[in-house]
Every structure is written in C-alpha cells, then in structure tokens.
PDB file of N, CA and C in Angstrom:
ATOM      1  N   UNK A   1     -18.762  -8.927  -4.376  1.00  0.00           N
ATOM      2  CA  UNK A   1     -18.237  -8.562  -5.670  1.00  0.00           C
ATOM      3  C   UNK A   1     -17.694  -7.129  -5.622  1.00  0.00           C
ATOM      4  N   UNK A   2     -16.558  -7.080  -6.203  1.00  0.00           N
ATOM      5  CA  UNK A   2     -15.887  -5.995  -6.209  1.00  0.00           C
ATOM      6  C   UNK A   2     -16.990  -4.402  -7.546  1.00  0.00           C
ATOM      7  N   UNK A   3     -17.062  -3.528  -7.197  1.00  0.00           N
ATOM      8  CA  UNK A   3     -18.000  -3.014  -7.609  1.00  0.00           C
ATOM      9  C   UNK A   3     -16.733  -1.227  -8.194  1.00  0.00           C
ATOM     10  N   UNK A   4     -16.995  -0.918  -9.526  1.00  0.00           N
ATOM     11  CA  UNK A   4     -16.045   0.133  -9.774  1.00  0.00           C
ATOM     12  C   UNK A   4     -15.702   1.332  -8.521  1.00  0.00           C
ATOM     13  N   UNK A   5     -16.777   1.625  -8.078  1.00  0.00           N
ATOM     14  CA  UNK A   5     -17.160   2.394  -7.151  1.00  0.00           C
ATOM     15  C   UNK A   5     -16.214   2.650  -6.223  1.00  0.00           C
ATOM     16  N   UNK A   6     -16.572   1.095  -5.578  1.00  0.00           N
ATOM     17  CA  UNK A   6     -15.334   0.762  -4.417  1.00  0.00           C
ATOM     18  C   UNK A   6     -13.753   1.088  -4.859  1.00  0.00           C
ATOM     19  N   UNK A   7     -13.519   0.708  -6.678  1.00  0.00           N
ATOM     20  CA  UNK A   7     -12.199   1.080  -7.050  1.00  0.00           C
ATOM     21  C   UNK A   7     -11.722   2.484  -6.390  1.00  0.00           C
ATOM     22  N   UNK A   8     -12.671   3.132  -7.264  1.00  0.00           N
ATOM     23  CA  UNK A   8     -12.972   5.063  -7.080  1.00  0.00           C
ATOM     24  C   UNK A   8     -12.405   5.341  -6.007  1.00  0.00           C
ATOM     25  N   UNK A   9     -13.431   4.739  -4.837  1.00  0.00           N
ATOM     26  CA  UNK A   9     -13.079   5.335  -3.153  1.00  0.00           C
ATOM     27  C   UNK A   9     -11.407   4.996  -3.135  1.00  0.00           C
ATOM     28  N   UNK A  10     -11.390   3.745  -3.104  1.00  0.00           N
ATOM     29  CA  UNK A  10      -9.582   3.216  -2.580  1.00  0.00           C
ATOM     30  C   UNK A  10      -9.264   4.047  -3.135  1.00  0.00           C
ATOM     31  N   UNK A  11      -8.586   4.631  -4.617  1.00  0.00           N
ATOM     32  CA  UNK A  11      -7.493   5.097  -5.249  1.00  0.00           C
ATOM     33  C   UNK A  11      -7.951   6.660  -4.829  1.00  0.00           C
ATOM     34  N   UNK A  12      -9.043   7.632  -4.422  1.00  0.00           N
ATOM     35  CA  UNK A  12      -9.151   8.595  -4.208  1.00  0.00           C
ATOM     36  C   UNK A  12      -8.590   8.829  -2.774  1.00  0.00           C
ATOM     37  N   UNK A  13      -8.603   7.572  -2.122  1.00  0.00           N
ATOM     38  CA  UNK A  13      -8.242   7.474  -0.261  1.00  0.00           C
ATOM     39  C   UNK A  13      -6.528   7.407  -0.417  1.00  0.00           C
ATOM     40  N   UNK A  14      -5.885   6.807  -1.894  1.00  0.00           N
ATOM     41  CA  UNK A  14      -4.436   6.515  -1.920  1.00  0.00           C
ATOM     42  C   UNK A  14      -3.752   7.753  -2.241  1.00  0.00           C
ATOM     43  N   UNK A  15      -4.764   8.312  -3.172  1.00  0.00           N
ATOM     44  CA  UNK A  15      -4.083   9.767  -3.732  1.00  0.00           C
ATOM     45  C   UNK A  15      -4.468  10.737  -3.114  1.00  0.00           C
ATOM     46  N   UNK A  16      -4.661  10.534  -1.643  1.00  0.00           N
ATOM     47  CA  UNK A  16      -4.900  12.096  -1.011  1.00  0.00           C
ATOM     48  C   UNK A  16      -3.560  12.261  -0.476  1.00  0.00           C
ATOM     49  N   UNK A  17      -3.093  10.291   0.306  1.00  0.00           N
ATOM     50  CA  UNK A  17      -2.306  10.284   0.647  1.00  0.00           C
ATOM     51  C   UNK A  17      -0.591  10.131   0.177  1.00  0.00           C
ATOM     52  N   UNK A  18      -0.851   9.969  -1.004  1.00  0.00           N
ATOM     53  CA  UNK A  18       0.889  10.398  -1.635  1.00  0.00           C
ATOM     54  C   UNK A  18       1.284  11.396  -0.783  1.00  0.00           C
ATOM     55  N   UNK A  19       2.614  10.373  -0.319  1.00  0.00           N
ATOM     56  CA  UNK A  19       3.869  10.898   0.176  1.00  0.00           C
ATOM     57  C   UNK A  19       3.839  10.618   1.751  1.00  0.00           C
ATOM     58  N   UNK A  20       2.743  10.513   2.162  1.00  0.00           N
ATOM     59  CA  UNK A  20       2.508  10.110   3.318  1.00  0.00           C
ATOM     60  C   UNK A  20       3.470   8.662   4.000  1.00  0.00           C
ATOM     61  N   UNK A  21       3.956   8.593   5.311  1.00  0.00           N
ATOM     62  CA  UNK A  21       4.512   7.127   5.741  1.00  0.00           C
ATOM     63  C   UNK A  21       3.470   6.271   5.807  1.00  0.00           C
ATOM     64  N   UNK A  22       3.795   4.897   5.257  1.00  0.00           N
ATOM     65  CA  UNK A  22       2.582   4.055   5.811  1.00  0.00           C
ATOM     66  C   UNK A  22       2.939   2.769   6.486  1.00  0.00           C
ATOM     67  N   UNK A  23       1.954   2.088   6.793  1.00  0.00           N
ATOM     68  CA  UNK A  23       2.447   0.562   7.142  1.00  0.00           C
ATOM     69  C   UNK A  23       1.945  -0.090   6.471  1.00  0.00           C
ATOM     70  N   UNK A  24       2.558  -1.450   5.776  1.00  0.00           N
ATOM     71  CA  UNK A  24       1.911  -2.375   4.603  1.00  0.00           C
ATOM     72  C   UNK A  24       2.315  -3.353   5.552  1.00  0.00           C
ATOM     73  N   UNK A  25       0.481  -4.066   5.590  1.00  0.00           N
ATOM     74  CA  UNK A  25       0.555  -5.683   6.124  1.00  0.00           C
ATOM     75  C   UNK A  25       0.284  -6.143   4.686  1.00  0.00           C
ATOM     76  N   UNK A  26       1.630  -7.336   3.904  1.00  0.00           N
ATOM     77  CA  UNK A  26       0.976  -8.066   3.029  1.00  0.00           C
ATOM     78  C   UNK A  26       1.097  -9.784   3.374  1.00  0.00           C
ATOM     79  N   UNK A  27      -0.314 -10.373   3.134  1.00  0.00           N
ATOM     80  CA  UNK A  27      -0.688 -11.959   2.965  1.00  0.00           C
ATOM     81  C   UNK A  27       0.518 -12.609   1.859  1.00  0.00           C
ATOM     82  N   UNK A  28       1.368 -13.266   2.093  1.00  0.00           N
ATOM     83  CA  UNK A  28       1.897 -13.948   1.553  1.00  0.00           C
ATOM     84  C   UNK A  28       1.580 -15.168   1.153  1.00  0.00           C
ATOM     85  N   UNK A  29       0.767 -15.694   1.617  1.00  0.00           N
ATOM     86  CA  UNK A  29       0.605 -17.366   1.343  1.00  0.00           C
ATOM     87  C   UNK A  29      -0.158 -17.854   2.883  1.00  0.00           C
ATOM     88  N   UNK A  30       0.375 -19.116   2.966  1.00  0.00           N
ATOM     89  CA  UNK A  30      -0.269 -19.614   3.959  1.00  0.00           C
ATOM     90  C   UNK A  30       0.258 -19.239   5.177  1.00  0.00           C
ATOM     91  N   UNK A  31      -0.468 -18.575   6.259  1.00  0.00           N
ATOM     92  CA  UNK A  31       0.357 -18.037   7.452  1.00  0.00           C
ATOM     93  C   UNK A  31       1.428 -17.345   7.301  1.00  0.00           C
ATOM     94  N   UNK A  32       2.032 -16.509   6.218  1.00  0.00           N
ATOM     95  CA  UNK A  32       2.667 -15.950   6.009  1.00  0.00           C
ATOM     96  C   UNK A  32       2.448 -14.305   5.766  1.00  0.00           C
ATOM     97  N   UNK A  33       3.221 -13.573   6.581  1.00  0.00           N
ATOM     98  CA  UNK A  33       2.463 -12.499   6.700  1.00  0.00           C
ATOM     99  C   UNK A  33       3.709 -11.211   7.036  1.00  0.00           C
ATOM    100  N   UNK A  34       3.978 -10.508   6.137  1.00  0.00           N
ATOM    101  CA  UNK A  34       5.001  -9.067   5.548  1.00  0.00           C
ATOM    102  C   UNK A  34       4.845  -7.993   6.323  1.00  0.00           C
ATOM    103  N   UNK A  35       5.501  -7.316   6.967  1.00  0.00           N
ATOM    104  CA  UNK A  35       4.890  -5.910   7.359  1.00  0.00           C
ATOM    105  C   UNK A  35       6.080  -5.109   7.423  1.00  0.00           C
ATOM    106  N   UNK A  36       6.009  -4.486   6.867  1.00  0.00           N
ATOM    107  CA  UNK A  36       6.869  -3.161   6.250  1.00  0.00           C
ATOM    108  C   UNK A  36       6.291  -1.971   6.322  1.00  0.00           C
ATOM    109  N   UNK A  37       7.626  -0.832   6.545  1.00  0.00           N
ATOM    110  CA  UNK A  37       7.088   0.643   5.909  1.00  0.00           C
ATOM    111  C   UNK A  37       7.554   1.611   5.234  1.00  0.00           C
ATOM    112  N   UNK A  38       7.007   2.144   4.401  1.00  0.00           N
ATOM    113  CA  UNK A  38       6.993   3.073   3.509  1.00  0.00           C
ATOM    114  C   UNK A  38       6.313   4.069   3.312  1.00  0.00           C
ATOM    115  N   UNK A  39       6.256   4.691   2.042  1.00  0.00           N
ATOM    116  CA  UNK A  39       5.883   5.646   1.448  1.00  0.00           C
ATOM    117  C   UNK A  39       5.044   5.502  -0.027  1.00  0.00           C
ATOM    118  N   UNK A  40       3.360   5.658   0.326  1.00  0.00           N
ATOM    119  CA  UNK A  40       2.891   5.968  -1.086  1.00  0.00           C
ATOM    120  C   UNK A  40       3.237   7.179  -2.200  1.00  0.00           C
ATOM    121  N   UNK A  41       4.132   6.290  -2.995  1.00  0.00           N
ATOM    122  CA  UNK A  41       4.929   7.520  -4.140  1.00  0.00           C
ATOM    123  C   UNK A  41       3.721   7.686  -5.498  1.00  0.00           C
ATOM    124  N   UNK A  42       3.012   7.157  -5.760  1.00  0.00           N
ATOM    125  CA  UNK A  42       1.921   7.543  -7.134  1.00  0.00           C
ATOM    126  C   UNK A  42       0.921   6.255  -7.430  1.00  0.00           C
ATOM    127  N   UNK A  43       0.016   7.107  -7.940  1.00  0.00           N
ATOM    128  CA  UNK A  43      -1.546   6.342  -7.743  1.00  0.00           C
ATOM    129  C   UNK A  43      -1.722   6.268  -9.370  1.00  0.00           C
ATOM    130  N   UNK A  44      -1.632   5.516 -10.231  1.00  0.00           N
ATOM    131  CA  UNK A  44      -2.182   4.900 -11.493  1.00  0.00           C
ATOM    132  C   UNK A  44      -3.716   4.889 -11.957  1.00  0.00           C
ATOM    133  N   UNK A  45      -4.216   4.600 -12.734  1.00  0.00           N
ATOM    134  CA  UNK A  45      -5.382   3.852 -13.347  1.00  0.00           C
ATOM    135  C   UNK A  45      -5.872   2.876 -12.815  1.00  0.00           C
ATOM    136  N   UNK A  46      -5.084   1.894 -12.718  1.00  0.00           N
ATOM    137  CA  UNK A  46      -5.062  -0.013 -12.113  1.00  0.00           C
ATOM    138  C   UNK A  46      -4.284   0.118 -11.036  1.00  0.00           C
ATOM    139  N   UNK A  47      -3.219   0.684 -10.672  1.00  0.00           N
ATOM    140  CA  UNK A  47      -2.611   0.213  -9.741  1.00  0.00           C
ATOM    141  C   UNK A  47      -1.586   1.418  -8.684  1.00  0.00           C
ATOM    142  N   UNK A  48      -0.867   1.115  -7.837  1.00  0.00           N
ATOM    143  CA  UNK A  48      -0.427   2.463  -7.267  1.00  0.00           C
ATOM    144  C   UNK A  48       1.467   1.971  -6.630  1.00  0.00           C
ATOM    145  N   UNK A  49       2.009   2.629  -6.599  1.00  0.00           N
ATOM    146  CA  UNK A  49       3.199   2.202  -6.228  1.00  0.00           C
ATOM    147  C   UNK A  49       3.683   2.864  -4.769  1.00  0.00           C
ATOM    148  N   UNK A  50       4.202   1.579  -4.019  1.00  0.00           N
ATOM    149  CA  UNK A  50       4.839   1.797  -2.873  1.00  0.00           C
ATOM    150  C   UNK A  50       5.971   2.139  -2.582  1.00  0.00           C
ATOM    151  N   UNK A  51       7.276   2.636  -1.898  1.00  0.00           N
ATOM    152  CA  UNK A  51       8.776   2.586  -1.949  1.00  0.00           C
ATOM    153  C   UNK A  51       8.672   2.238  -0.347  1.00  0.00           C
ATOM    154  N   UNK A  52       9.212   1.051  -0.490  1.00  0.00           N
ATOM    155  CA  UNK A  52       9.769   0.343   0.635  1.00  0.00           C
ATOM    156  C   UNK A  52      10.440   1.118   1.491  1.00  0.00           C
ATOM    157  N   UNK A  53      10.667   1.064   2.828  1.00  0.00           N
ATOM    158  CA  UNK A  53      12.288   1.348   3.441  1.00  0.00           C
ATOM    159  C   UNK A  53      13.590   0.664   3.150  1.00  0.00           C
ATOM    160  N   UNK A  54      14.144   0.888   3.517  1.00  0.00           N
ATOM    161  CA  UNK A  54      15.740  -0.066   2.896  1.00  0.00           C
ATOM    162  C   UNK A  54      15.741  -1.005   4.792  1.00  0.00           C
ATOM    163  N   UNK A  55      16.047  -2.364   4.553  1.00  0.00           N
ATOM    164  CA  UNK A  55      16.148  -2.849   5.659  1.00  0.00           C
ATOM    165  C   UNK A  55      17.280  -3.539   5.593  1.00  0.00           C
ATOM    166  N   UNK A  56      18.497  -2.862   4.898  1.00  0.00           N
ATOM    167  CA  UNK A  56      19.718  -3.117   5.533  1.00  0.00           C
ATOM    168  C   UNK A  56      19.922  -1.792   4.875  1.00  0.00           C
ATOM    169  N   UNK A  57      21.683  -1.789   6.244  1.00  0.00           N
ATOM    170  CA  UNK A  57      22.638  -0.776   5.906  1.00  0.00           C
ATOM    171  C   UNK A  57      23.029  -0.275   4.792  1.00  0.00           C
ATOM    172  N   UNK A  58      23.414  -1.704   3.736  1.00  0.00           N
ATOM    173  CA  UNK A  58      24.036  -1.428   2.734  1.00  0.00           C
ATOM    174  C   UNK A  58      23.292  -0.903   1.717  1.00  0.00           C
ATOM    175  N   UNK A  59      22.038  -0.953   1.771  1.00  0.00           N
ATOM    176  CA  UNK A  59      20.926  -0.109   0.897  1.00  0.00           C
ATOM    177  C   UNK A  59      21.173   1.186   0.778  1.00  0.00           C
ATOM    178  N   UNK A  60      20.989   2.226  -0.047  1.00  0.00           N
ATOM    179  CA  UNK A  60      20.593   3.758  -0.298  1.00  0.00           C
ATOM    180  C   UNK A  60      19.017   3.724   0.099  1.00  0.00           C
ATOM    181  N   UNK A  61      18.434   3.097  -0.880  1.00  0.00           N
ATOM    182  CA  UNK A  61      17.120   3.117  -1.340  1.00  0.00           C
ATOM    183  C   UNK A  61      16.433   1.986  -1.094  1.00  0.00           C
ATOM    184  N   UNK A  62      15.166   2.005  -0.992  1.00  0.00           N
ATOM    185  CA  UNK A  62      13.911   0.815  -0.860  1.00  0.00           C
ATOM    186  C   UNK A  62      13.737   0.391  -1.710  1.00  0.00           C
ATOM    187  N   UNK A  63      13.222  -1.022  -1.904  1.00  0.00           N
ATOM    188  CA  UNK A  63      12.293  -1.015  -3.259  1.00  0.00           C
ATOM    189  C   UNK A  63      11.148  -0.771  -3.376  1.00  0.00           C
ATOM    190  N   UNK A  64      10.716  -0.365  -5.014  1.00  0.00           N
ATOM    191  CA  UNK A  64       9.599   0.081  -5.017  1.00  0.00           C
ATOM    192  C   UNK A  64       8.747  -1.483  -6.047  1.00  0.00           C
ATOM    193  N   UNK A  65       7.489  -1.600  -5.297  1.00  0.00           N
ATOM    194  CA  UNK A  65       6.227  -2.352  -5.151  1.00  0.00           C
ATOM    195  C   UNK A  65       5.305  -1.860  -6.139  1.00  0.00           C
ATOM    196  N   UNK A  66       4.676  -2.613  -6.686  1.00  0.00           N
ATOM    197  CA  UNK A  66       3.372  -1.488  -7.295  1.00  0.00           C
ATOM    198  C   UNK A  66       1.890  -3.060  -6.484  1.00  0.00           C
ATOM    199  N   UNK A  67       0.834  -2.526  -6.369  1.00  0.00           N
ATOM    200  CA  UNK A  67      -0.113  -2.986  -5.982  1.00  0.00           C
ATOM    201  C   UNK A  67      -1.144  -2.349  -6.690  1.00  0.00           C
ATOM    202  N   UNK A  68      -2.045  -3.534  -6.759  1.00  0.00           N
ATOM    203  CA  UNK A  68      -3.677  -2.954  -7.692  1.00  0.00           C
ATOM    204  C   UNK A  68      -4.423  -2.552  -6.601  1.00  0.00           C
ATOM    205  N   UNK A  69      -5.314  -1.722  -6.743  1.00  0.00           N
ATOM    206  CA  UNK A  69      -6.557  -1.717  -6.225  1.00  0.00           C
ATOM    207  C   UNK A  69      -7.205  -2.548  -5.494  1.00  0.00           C
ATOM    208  N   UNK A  70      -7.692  -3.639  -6.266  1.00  0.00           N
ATOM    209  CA  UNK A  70      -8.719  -4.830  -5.895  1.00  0.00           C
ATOM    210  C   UNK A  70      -7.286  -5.585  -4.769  1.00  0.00           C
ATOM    211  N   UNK A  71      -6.244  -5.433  -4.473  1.00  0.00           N
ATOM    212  CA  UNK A  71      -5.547  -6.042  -3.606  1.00  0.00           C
ATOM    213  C   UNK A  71      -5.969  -5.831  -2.304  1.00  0.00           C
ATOM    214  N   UNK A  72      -6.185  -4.415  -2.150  1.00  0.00           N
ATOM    215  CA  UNK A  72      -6.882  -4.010  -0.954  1.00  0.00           C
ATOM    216  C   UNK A  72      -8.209  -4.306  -0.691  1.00  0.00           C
ATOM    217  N   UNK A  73      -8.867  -4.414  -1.725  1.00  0.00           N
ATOM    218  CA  UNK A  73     -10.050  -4.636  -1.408  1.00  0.00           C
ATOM    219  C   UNK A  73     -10.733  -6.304  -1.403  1.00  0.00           C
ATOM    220  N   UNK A  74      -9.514  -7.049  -1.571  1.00  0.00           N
ATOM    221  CA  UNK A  74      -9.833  -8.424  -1.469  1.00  0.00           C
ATOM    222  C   UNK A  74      -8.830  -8.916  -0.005  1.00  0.00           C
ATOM    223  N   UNK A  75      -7.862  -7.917   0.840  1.00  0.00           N
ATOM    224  CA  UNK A  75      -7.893  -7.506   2.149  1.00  0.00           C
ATOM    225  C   UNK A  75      -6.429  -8.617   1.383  1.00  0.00           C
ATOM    226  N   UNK A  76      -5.643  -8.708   0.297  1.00  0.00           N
ATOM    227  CA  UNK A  76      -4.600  -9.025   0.588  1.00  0.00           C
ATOM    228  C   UNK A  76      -3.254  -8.644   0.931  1.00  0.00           C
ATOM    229  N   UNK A  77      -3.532  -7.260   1.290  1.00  0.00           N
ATOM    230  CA  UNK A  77      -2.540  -6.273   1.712  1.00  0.00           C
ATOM    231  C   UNK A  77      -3.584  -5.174   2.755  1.00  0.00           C
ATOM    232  N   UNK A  78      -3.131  -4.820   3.585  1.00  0.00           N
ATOM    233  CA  UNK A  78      -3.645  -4.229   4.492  1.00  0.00           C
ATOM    234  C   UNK A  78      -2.924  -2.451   4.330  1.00  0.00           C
ATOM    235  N   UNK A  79      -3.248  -1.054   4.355  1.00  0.00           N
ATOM    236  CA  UNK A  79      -2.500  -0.132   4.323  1.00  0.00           C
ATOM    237  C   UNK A  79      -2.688   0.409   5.882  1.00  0.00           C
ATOM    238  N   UNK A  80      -1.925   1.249   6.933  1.00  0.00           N
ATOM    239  CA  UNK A  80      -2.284   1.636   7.425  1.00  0.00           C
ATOM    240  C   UNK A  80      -1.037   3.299   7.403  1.00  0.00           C
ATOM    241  N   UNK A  81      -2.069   4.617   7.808  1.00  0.00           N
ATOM    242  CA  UNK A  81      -1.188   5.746   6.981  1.00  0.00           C
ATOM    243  C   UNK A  81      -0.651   6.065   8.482  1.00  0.00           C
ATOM    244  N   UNK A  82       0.768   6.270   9.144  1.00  0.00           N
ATOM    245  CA  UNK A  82       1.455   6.462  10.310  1.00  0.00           C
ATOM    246  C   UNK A  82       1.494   7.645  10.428  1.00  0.00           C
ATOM    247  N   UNK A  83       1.339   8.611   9.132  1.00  0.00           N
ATOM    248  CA  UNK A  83       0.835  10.048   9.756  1.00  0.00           C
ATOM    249  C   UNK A  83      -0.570  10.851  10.421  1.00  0.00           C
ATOM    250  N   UNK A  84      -1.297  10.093  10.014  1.00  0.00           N
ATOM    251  CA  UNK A  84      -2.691  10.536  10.498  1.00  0.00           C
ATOM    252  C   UNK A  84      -3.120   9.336  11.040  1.00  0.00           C
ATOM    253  N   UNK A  85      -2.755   8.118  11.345  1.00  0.00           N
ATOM    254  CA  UNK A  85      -3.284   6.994  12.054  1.00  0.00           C
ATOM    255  C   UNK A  85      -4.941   6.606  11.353  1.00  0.00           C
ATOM    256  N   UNK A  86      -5.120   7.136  10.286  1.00  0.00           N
ATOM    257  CA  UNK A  86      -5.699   6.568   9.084  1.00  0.00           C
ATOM    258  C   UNK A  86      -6.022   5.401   8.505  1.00  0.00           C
ATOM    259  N   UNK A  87      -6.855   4.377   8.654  1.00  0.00           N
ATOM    260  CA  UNK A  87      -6.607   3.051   8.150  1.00  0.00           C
ATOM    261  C   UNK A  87      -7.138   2.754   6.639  1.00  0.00           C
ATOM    262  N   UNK A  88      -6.907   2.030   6.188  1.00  0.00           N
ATOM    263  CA  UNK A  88      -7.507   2.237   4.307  1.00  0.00           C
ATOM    264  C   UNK A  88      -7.414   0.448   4.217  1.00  0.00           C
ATOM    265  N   UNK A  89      -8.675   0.155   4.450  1.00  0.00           N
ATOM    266  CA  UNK A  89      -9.105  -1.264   4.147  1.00  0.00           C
ATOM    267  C   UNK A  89     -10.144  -1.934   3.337  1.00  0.00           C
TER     268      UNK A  89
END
C-alpha cells in the first residue's frame, strides 16, 4: 500500500532534481514499453511535469507529460537522472 510518506520522499527526490536530464522508461500496456529523454521542468502537489525531447527534425520543442507520484511508485514509469546516474524508483 502506497503510504503518504513514500509520496513525500518521491516528490522531494523530483524536486531536487528540476532541470536535470533524465531517462523515462514508461509501461504502456502489454509488452509495451517507451523510453525517452528529457527534462524534469516542475514538481506539483499530485503530480510533476516532464518535457520530452523533440524526436523529429521538424519539432522546435518536446512535449510536455505530466505524471503523478503514485506512477512511480506503482513502477509504471521508471525515472532514471543522466546527470548524476541517480535512479528514482
């Protein structure tokens, strides 16, 4: 059971790292499985937002993601931080 506590830790482990590069493994479904990277841009109440890389040319910009808390902690997105080789699971 997910316990507030555990909220606390994640979002205090997300907001050290704003701005930091990261790698996002996300669970899509069945055997389906995302991995992208970005940048944690801001940490919420409930939830925290990602900005993608752009993975084509014709892009400026990434999109930006928002993810809850309990996502990580029910391991359906994985973070890992590429500047400090940091893992947040």
């Amino acid at each position: 059971m997910i316990e507030r506590g555990d909220i606390e830790r994640v979002k205090t482990l997300l907001t050290e790292n704003i701005g930091k590069r990261i790698k996002l493994t996300a669970k899509k479904g069945r055997k389906r499985v995302i991995v992208r990277q970005g940048v944690i841009s801001a940490t919420y109440p409930s939830i925290f937002i990602v900005i993608l890389d752009s993975i084509s040319e014709f892009a400026d910009t990434g999109r930006t993601i928002s993810f809850s808390y309990a996502d990580l902690l029910t391991k359906n997105i994985e973070i890992t931080v590429v500047d400090s080789k940091l893992e947040i699971k």
